[in-house]
Protein backbone atom coordinates (compact mmCIF):
# COMPACT_ATOMS: atom_id res chain seq x y z
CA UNK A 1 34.51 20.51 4.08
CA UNK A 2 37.54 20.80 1.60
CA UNK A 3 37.74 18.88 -1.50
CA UNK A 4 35.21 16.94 -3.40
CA UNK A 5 32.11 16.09 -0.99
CA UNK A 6 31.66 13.00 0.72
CA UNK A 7 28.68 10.53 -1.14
CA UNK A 8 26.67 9.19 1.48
CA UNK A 9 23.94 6.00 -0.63
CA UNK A 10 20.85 5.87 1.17
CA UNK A 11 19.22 2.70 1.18
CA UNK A 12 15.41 3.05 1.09
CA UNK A 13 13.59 6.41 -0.30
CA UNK A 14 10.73 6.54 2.77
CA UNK A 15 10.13 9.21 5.03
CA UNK A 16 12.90 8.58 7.11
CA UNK A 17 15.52 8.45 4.04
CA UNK A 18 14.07 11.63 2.50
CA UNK A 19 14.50 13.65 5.89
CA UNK A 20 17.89 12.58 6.16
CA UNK A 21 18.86 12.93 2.53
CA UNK A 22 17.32 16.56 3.14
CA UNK A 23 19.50 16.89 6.18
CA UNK A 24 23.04 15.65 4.82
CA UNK A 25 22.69 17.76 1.71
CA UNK A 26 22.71 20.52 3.95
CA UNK A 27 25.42 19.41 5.72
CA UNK A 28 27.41 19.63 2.77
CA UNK A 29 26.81 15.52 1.61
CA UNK A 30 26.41 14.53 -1.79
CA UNK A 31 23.80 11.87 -1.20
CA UNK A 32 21.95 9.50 -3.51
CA UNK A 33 18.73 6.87 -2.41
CA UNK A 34 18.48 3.35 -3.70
CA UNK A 35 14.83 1.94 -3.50
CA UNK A 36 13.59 -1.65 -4.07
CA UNK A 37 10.31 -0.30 -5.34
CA UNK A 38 9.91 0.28 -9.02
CA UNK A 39 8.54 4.30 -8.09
CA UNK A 40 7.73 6.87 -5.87
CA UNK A 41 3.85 5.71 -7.14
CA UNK A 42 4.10 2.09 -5.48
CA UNK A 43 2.77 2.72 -1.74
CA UNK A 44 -1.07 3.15 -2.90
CA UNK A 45 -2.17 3.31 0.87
CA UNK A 46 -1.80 6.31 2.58
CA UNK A 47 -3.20 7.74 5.70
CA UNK A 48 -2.57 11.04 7.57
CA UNK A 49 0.23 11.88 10.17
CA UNK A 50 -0.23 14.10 13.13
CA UNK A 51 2.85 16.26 13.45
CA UNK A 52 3.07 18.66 16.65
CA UNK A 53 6.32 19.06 18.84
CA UNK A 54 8.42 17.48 16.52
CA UNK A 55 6.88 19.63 13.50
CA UNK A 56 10.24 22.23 14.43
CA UNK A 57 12.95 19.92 14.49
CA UNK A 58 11.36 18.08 10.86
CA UNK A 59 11.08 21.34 8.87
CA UNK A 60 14.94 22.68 10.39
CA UNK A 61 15.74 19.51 8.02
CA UNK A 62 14.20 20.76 5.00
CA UNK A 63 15.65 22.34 1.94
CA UNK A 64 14.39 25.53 1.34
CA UNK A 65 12.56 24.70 -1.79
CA UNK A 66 10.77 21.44 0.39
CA UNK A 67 10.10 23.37 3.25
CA UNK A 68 8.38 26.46 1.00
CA UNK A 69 6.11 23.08 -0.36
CA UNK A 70 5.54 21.44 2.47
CA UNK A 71 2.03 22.82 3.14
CA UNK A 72 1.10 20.93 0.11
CA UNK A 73 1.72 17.89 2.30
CA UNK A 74 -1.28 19.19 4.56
CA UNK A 75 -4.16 16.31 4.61
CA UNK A 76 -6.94 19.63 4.77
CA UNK A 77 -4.89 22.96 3.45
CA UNK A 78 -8.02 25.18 3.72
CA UNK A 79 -9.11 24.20 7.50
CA UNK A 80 -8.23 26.76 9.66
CA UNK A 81 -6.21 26.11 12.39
CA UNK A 82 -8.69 26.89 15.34
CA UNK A 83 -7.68 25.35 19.30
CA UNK A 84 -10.56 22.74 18.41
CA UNK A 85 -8.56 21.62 15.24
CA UNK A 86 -5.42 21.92 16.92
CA UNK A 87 -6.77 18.89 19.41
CA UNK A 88 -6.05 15.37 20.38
CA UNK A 89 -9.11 13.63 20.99
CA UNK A 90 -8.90 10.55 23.60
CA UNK A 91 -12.62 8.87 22.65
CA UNK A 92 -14.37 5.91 24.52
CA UNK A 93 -14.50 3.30 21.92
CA UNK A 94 -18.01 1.70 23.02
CA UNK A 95 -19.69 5.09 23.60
CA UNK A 96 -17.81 7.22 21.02
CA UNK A 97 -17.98 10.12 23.86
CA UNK A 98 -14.65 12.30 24.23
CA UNK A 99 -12.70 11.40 27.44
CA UNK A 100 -9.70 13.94 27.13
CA UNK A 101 -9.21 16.99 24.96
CA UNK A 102 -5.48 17.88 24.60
CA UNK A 103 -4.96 21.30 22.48
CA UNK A 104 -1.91 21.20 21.22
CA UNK A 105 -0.61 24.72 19.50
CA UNK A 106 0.68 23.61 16.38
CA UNK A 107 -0.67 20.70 15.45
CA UNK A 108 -1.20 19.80 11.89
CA UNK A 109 -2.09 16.22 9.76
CA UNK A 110 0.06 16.21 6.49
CA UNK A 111 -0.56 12.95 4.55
CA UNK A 112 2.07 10.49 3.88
CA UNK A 113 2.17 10.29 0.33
CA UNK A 114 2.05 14.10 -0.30
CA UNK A 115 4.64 14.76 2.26
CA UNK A 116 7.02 11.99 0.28
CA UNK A 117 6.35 13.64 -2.59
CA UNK A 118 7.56 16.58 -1.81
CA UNK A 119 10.88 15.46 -0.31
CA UNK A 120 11.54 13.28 -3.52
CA UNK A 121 10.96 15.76 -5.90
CA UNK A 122 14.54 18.00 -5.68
CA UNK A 123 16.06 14.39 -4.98
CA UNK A 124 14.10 12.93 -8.43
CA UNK A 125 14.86 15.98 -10.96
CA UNK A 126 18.36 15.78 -10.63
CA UNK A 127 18.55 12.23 -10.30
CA UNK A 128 19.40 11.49 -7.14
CA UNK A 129 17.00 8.27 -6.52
CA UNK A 130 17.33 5.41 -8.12
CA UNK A 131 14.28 3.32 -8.01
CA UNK A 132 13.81 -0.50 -8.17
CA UNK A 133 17.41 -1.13 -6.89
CA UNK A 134 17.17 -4.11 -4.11
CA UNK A 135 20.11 -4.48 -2.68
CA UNK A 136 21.75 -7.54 -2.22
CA UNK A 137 25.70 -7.08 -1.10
CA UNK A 138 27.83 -4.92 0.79
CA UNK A 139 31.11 -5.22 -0.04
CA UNK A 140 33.39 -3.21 2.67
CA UNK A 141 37.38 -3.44 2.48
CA UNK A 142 38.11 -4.05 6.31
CA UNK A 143 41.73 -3.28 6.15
CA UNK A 144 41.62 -0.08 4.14
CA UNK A 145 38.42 2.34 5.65
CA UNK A 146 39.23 5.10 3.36
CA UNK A 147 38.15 2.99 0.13
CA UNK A 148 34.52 3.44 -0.53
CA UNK A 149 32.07 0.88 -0.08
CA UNK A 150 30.45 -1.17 -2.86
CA UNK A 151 26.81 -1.83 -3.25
CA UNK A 152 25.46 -4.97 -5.19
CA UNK A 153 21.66 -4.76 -6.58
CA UNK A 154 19.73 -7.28 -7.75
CA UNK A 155 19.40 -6.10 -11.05
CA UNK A 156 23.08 -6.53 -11.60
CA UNK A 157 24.31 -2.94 -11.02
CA UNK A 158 26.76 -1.87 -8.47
CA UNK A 159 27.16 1.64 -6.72
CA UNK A 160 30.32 3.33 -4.42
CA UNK A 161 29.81 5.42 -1.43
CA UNK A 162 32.15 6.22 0.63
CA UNK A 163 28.87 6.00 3.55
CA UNK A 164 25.83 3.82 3.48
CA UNK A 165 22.89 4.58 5.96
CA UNK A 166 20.38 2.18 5.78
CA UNK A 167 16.44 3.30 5.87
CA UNK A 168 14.83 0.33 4.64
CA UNK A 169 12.73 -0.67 7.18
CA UNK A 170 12.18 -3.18 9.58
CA UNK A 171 12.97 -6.08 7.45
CA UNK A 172 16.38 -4.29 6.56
CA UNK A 173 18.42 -5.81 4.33
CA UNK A 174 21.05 -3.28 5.36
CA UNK A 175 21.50 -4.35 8.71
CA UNK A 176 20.86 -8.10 7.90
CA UNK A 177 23.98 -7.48 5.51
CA UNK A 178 26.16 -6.15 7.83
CA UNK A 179 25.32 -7.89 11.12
CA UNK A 180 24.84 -11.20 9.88
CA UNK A 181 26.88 -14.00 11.58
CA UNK A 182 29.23 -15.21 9.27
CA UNK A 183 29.24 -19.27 9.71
């Protein structure tokens, strides 16, 4: 890309906004997250992820300073990776025996918290997420696409992009703001 770098806001700082983020920067993207929650210390609930064919594709998004971190994210760093730990168990709920076995070569449990920890943190040191930012308006100029597009927060603050890619979930405001029915 010539010239300055297109900004590209990113509207919720989850997994799938940190991936992304992590993606478009290497693209070439200058991209900044907007999060309604107050911190990256909010979620207290966390739980482990199994990642396994899709474990390629997620770290070919990663920095190189995420992806040297990322087996920090691991939910048991020390275990070593046997066939047996590298299994999907199908188990009979009344009789707790194992029905299927699956091995699957590669598999590994990260946790969710550590793993958005780690794709926050080149995002958070230079300032790149802004936290307790709810958006409220999207203000788009319809006749003129190459002006950039205004966000409105709660709090009172506005930001430009010239993209917005909204992450925030499955109540999105982002898409309730711009596919609304207009009365």
């Amino acid at each position: 890309m010539s010239g300055p770098s297109p900004r590209v806001a990113i509207i919720g700082a989850g997994l799938t906004g940190l991936l992304k983020a992590h993606d478009l920067k290497k693209g070439g993207f200058e991209v900044v997250l907007f999060n309604k929650e107050e911190s990256l210390d909010v979620r207290l609930r966390d739980w482990p992820i199994s990642l396994h064919w899709g474990l390629p594709a997620l770290k070919s998004l990663l920095s190189e300073s995420a992806l040297a971190n990322f087996p920090k994210a691991l939910s048991r760093p020390h275990l070593e990776y046997t066939p047996d730990v590298e299994s999907m168990l199908c188990i009979n709920g009344k009789t707790g025996e194992v029905m299927i076995k699956s091995v699957v070569p590669g598999l590994r449990r990260i946790t969710r918290q550590r793993l958005r920890r780690i794709l926050a943190a080149e995002f958070e040191s230079a300032g790149a997420i802004q936290w307790g930012k709810r958006l409220e308006k999207l203000d788009v100029d319809d006749e003129h696409h190459d002006q950039p597009v205004r966000m409105v927060f709660a709090d009172g603050t506005t930001a430009e992009a010239d993209y917005v890619l909204g992450t925030d979930g499955t109540s999105s405001k982002t898409r309730e703001l711009l596919f609304r029915d207009d009365p």
